[in-house]
PDB file of N, CA and C in Angstrom:
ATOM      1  N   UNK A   1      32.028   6.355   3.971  1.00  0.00           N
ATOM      2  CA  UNK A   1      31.155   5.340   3.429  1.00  0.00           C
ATOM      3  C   UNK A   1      29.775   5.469   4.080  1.00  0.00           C
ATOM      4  N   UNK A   2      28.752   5.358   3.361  1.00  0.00           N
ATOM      5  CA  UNK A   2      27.369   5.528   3.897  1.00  0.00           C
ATOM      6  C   UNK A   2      26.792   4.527   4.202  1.00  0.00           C
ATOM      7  N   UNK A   3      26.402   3.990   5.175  1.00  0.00           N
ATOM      8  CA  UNK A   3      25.263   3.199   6.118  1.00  0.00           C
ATOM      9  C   UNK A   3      24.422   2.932   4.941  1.00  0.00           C
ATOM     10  N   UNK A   4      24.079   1.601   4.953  1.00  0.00           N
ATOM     11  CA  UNK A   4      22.676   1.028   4.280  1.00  0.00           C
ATOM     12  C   UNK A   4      21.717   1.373   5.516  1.00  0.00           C
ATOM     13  N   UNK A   5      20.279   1.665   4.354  1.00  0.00           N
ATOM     14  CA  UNK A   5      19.311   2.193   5.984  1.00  0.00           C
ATOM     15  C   UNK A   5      18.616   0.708   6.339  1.00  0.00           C
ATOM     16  N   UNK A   6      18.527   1.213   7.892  1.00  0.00           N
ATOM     17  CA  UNK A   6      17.872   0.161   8.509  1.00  0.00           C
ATOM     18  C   UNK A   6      16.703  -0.426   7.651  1.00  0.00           C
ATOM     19  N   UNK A   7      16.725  -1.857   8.258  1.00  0.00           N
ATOM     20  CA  UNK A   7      15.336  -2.634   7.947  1.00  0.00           C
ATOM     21  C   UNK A   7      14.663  -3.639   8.987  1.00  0.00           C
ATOM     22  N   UNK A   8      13.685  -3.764   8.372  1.00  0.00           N
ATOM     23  CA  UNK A   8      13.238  -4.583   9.879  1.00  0.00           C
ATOM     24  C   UNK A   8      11.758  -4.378  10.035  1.00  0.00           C
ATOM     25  N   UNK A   9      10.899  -4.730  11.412  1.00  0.00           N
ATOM     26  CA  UNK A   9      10.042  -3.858  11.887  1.00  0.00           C
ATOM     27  C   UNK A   9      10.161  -2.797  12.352  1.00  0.00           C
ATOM     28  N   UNK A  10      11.410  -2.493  12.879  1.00  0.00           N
ATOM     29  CA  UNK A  10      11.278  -0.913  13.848  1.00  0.00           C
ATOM     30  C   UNK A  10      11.444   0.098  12.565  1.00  0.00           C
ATOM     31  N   UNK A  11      12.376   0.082  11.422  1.00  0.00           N
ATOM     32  CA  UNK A  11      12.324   0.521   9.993  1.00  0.00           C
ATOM     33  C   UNK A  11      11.415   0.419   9.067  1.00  0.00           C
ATOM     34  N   UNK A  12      10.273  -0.273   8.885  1.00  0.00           N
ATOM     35  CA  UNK A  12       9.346  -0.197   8.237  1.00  0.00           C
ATOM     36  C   UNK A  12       8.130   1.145   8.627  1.00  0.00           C
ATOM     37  N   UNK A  13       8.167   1.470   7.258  1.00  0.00           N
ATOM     38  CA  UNK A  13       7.155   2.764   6.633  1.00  0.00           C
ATOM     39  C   UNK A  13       6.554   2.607   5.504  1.00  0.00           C
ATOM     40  N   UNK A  14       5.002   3.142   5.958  1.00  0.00           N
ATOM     41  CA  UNK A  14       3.887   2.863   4.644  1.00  0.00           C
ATOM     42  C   UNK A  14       4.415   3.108   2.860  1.00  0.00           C
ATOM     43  N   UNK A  15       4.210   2.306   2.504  1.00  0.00           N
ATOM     44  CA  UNK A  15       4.915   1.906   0.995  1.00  0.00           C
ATOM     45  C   UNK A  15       4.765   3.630   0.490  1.00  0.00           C
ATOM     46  N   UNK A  16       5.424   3.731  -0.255  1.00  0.00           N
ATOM     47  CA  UNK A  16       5.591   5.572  -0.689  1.00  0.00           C
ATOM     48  C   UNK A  16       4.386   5.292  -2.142  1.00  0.00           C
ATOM     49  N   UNK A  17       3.657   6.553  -2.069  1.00  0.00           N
ATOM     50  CA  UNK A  17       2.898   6.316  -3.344  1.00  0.00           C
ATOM     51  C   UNK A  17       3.869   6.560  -4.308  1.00  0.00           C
ATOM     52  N   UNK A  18       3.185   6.117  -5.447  1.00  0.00           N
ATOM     53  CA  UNK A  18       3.707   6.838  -6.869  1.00  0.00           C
ATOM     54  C   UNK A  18       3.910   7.799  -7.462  1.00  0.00           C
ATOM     55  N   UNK A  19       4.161   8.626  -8.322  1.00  0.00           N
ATOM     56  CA  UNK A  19       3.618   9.487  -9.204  1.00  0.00           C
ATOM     57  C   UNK A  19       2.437   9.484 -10.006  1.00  0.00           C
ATOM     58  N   UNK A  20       2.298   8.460 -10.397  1.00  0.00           N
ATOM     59  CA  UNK A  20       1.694   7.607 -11.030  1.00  0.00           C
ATOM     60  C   UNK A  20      -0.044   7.759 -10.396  1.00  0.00           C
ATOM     61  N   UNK A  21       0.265   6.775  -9.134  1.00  0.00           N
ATOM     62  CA  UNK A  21      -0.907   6.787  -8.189  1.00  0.00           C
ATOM     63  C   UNK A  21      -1.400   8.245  -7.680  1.00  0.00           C
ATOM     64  N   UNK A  22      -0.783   9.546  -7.694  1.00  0.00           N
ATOM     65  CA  UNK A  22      -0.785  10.702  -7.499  1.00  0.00           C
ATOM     66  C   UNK A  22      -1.536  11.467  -8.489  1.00  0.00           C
ATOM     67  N   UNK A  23      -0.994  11.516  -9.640  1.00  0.00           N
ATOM     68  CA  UNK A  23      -1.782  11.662 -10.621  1.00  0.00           C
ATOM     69  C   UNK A  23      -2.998  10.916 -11.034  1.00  0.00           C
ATOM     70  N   UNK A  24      -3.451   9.723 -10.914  1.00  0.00           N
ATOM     71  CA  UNK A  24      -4.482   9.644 -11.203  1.00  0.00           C
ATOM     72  C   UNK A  24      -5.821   9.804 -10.179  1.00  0.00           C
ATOM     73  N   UNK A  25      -5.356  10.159  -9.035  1.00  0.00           N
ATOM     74  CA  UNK A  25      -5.933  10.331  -7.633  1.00  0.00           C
ATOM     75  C   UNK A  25      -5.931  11.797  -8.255  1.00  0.00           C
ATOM     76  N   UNK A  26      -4.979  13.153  -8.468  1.00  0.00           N
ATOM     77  CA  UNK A  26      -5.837  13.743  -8.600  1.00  0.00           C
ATOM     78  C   UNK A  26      -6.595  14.120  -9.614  1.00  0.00           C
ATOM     79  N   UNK A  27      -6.412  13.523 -10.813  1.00  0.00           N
ATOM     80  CA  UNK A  27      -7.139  14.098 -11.619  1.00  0.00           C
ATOM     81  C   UNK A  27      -8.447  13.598 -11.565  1.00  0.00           C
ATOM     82  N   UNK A  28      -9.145  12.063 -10.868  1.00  0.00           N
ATOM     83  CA  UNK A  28     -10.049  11.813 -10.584  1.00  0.00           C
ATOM     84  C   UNK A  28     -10.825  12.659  -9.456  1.00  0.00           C
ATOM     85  N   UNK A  29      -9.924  13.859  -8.550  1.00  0.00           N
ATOM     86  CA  UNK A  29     -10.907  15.044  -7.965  1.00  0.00           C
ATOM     87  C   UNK A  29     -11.110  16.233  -8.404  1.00  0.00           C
ATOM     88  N   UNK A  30     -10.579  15.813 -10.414  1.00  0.00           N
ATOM     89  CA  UNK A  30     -10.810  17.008 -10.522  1.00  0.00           C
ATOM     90  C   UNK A  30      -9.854  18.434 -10.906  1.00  0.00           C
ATOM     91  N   UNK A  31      -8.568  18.076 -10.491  1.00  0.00           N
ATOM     92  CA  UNK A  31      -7.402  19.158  -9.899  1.00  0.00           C
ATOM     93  C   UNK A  31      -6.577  18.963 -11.137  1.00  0.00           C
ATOM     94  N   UNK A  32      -6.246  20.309 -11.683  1.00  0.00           N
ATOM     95  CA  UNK A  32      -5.252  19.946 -12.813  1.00  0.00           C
ATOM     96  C   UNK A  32      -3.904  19.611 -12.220  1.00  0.00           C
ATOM     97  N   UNK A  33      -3.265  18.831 -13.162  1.00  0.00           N
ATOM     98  CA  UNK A  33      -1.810  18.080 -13.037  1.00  0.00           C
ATOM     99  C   UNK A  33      -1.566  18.047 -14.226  1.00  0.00           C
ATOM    100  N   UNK A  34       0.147  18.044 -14.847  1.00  0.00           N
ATOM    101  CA  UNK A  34      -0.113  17.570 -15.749  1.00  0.00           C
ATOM    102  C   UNK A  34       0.165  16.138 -16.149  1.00  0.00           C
ATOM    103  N   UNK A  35       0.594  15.058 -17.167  1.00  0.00           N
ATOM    104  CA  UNK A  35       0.640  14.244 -17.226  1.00  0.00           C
ATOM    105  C   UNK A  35       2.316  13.961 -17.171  1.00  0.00           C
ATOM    106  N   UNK A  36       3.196  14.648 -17.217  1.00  0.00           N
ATOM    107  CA  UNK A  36       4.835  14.403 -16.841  1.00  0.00           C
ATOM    108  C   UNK A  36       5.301  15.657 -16.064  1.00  0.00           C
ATOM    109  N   UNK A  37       6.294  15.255 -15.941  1.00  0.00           N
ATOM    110  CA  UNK A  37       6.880  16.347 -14.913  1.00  0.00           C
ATOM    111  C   UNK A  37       6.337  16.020 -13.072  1.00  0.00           C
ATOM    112  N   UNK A  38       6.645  17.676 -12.905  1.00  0.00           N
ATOM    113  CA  UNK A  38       6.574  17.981 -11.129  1.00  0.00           C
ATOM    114  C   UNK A  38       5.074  17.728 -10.832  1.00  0.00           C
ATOM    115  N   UNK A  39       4.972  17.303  -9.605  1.00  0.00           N
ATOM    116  CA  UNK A  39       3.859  17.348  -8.816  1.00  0.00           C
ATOM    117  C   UNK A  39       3.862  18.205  -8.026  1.00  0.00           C
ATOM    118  N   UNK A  40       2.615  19.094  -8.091  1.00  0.00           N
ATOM    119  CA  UNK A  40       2.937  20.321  -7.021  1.00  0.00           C
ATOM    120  C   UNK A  40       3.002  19.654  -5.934  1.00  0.00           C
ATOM    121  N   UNK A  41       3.297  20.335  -4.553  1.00  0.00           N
ATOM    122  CA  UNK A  41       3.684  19.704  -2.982  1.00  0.00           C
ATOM    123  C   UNK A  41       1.848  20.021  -2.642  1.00  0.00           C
ATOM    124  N   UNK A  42       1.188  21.070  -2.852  1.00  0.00           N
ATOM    125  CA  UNK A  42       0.045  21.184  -2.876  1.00  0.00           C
ATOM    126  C   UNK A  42      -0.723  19.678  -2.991  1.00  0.00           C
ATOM    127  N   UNK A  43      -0.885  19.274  -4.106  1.00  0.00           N
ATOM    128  CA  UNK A  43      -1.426  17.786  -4.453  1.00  0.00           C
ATOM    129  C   UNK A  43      -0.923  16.839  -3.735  1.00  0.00           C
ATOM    130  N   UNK A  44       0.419  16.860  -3.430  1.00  0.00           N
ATOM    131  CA  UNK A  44       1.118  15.708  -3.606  1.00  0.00           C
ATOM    132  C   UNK A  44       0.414  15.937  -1.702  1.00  0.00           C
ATOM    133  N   UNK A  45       0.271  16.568  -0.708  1.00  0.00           N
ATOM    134  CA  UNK A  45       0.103  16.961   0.453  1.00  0.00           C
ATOM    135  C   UNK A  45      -1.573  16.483   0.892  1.00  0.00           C
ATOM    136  N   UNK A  46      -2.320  17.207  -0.587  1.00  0.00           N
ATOM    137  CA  UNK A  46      -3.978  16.716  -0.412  1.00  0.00           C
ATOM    138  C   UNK A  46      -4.040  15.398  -0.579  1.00  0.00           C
ATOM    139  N   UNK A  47      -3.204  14.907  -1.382  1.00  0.00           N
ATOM    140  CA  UNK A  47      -3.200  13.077  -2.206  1.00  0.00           C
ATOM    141  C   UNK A  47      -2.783  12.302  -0.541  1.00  0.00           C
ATOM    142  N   UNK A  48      -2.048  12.455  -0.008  1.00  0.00           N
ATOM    143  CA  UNK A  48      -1.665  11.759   1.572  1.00  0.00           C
ATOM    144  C   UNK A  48      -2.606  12.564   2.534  1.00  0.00           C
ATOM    145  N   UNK A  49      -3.663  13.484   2.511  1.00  0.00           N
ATOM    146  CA  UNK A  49      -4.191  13.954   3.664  1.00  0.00           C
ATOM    147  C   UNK A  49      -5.861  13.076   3.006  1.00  0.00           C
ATOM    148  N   UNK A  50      -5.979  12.738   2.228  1.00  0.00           N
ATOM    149  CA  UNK A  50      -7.011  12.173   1.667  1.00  0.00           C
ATOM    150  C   UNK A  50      -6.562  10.514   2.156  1.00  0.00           C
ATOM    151  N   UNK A  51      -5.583  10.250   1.557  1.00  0.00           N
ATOM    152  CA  UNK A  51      -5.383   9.128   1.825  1.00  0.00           C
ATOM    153  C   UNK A  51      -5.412   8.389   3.133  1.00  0.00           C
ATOM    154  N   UNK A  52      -5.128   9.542   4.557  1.00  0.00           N
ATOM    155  CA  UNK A  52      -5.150   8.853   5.914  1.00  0.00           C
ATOM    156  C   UNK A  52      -6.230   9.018   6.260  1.00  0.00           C
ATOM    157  N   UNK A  53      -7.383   9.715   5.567  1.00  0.00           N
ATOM    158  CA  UNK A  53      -8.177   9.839   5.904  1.00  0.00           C
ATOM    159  C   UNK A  53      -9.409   8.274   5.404  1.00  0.00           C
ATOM    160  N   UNK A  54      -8.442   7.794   4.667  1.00  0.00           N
ATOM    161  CA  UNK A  54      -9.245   6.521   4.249  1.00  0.00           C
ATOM    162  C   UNK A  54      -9.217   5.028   5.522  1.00  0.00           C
ATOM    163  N   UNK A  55     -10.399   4.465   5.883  1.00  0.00           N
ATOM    164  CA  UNK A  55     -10.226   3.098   6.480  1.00  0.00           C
ATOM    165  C   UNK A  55      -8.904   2.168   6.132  1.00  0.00           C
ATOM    166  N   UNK A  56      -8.376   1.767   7.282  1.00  0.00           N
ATOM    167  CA  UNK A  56      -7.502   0.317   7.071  1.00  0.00           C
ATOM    168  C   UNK A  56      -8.399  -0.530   6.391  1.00  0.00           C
ATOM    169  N   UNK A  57      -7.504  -1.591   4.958  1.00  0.00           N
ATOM    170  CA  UNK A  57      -8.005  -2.458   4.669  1.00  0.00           C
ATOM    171  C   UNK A  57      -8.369  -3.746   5.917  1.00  0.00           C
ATOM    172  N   UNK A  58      -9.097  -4.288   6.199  1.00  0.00           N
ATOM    173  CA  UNK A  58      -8.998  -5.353   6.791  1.00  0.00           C
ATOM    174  C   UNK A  58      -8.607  -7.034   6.091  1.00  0.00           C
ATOM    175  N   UNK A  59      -7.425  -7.949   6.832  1.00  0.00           N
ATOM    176  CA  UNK A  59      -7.067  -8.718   6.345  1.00  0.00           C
ATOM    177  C   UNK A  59      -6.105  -8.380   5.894  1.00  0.00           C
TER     178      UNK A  59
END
């Protein structure tokens, strides 16, 4: 029988993007994708190295 995964604070991790949010992040830099299917690991790698590179919201 498999373990439900932890939760909590010590278990909490930044909300997972989308596909969705992936695709329109990259096609707004530009980068072909297409509109169903796979996301290359390429994109999907620039889409989160872009993204930490953004300010904490404040509040």
């Amino acid at each position: 029988m498999k373990k439900a995964p932890a939760t909590g604070a010590a278990g909490t991790a930044p909300a997972k993007a989308t596909t969705k949010e992936i695709r329109e992040w990259a096609i707004g830099e530009g980068r072909k994708v297409s509109f169903r299917g796979r996301i290359s690991a390429a994109i999907v790698r620039a889409f989160h190295g872009a993204a930490a590179k953004l300010p904490l919201p404040l509040g």
